[in-house]
C-alpha atoms as a PDB file:
ATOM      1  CA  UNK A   1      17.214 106.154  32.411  1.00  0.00           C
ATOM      2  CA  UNK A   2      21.176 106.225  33.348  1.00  0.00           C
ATOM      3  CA  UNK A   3      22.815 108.697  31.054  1.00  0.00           C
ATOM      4  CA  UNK A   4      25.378 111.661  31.093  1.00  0.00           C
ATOM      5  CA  UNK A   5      24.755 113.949  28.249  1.00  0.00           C
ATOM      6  CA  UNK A   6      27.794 116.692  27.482  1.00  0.00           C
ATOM      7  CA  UNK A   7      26.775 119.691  25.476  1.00  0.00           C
ATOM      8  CA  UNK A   8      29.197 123.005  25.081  1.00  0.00           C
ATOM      9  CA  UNK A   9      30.749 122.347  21.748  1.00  0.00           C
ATOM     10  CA  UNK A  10      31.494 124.449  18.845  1.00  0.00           C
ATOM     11  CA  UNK A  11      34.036 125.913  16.865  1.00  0.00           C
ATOM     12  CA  UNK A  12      36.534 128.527  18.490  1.00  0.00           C
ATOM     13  CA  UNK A  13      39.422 130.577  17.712  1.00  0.00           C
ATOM     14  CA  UNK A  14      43.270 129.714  19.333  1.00  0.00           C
ATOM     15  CA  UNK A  15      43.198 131.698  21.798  1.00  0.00           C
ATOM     16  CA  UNK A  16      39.697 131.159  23.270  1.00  0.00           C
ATOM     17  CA  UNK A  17      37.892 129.378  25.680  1.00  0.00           C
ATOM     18  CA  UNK A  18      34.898 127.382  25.912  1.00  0.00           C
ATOM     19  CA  UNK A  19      33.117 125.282  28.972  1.00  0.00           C
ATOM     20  CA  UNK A  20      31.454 121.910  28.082  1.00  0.00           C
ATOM     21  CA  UNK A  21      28.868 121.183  30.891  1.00  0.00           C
ATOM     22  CA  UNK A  22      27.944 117.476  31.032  1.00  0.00           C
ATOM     23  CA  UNK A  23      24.469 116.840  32.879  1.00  0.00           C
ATOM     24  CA  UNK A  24      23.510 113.010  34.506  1.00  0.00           C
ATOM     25  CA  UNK A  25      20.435 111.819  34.908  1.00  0.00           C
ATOM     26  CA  UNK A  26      19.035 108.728  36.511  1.00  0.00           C
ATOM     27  CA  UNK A  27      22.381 108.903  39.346  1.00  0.00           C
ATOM     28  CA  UNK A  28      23.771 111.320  40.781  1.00  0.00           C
ATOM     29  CA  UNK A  29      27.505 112.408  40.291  1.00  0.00           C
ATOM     30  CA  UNK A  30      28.570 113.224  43.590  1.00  0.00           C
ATOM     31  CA  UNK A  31      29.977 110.002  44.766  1.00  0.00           C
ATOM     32  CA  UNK A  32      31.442 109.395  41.488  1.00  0.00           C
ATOM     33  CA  UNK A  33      34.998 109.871  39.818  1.00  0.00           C
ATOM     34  CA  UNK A  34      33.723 112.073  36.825  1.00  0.00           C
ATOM     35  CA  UNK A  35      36.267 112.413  33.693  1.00  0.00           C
ATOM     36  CA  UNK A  36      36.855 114.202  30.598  1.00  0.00           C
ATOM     37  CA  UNK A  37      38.454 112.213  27.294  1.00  0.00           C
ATOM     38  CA  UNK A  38      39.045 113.428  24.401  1.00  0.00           C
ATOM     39  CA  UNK A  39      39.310 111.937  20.861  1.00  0.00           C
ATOM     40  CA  UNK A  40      41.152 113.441  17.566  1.00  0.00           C
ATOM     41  CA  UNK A  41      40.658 112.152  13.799  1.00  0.00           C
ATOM     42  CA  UNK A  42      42.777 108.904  13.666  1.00  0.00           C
ATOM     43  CA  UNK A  43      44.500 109.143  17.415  1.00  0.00           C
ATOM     44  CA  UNK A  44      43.247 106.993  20.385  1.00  0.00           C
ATOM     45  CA  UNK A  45      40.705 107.999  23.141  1.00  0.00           C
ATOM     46  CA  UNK A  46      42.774 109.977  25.954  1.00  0.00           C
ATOM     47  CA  UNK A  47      41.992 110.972  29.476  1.00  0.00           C
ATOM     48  CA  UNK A  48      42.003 114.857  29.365  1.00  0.00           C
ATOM     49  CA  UNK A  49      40.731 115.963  33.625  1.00  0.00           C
ATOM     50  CA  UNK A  50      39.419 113.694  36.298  1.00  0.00           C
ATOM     51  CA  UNK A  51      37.417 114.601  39.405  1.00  0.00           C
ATOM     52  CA  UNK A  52      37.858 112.050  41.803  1.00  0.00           C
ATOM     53  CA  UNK A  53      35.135 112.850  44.174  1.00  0.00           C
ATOM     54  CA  UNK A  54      33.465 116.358  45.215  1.00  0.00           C
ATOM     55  CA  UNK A  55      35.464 116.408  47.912  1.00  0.00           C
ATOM     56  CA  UNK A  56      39.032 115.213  46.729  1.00  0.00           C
ATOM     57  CA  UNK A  57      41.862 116.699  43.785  1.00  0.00           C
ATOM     58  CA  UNK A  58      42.036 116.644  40.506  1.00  0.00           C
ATOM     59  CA  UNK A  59      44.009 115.174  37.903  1.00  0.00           C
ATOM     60  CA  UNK A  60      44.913 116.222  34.367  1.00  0.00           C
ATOM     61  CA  UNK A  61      46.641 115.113  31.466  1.00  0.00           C
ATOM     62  CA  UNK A  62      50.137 117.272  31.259  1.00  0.00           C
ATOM     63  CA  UNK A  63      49.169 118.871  27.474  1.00  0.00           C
ATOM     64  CA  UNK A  64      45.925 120.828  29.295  1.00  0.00           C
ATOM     65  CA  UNK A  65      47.547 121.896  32.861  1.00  0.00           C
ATOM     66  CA  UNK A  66      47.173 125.477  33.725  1.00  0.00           C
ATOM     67  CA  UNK A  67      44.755 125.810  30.851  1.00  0.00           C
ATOM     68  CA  UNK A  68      41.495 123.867  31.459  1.00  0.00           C
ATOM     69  CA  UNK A  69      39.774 123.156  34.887  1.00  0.00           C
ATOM     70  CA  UNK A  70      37.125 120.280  35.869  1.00  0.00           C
ATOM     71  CA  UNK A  71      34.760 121.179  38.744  1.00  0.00           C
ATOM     72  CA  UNK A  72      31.391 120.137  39.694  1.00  0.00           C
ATOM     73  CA  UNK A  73      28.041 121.784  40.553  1.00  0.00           C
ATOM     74  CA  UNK A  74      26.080 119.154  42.958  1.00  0.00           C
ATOM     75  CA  UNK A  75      23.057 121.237  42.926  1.00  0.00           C
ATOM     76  CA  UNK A  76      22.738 120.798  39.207  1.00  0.00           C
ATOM     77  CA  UNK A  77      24.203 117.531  39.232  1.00  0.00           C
ATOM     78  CA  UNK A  78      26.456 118.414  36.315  1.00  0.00           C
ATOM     79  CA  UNK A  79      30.206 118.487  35.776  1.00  0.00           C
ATOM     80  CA  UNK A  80      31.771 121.010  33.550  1.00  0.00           C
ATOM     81  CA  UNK A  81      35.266 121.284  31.672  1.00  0.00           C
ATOM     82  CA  UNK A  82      36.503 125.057  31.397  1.00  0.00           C
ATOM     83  CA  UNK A  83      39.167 125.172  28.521  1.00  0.00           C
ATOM     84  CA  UNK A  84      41.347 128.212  28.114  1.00  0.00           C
ATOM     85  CA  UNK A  85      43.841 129.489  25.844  1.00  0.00           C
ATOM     86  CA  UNK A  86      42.786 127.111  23.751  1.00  0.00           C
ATOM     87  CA  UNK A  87      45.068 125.867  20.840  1.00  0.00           C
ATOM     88  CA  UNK A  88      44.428 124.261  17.676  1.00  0.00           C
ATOM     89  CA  UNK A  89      45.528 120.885  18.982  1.00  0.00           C
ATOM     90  CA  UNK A  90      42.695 120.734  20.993  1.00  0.00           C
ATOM     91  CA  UNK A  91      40.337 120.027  18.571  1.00  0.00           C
ATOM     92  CA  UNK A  92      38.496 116.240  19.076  1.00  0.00           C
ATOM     93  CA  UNK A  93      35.795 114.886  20.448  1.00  0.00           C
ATOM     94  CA  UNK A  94      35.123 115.465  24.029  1.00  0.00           C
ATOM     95  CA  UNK A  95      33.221 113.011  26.116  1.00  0.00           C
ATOM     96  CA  UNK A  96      32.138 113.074  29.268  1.00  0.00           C
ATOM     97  CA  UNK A  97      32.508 109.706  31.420  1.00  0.00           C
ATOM     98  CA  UNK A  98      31.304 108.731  35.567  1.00  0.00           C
ATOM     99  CA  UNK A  99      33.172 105.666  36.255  1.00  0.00           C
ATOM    100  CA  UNK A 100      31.542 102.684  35.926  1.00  0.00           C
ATOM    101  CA  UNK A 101      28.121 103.918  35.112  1.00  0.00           C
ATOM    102  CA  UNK A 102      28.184 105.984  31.389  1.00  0.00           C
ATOM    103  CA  UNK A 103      29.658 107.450  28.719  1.00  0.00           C
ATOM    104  CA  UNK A 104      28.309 110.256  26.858  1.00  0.00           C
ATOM    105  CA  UNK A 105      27.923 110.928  23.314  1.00  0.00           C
ATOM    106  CA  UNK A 106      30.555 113.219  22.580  1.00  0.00           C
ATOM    107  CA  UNK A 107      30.605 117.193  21.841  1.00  0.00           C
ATOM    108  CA  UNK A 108      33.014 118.452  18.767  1.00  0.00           C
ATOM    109  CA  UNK A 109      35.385 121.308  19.902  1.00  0.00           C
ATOM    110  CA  UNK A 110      37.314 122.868  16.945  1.00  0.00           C
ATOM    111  CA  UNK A 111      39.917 125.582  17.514  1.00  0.00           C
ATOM    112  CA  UNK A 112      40.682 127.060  14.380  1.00  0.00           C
ATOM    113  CA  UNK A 113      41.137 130.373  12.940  1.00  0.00           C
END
């Protein structure tokens, strides 16, 4: 079965970080442009970090840069999103997507004191 499952989320305070790993099974990732997206209450699905291959750069969306970092662990077969200094506007829905093969089913991340 073809699936990426993300996992990682939780409730944190501003300030804090947290790193959302996001496992495939049935492919592998590793010749696949991987991304994070995020979702809030009432806004539109945005792209948050993109990985464009194992071997190329990355890409992120201007309101995360300098504070959260995609990377990829081949051996595991799992991509992760480390999020620092996180801020309350950060809270959504993260989900995990590999291009033309699966989205995940999301993982809440709430920054809130």
């Amino acid at each position: 079965q073809v699936q990426v499952v993300e996992s990682g989320g939780g409730l944190v305070q501003p300030g804090g970080s947290l790193r959302l790993p996001c496992a495939a099974s049935g492919f592998t990732f590793s010749a696949r442009a991987v991304s994070w997206y995020r979702q809030a209450p009432g806004k539109e699905r945005g792209l948050v970090a993109r990985s464009v291959s194992a071997y190329s750069s990355t890409n992120y969306a201007d309101s995360v840069k300098g504070r959260f970092t995609i990377s990829r662990d081949n051996a595991k077969n799992t991509v992760y999103l480390q999020m620092n200094s996180l801020k309350p506007e950060d809270t959504a829905v993260y989900y995990c997507y590999a291009s033309g093969i699966a989205w995940g089913q999301g993982t809440q991340v709430t920054v809130s004191s």
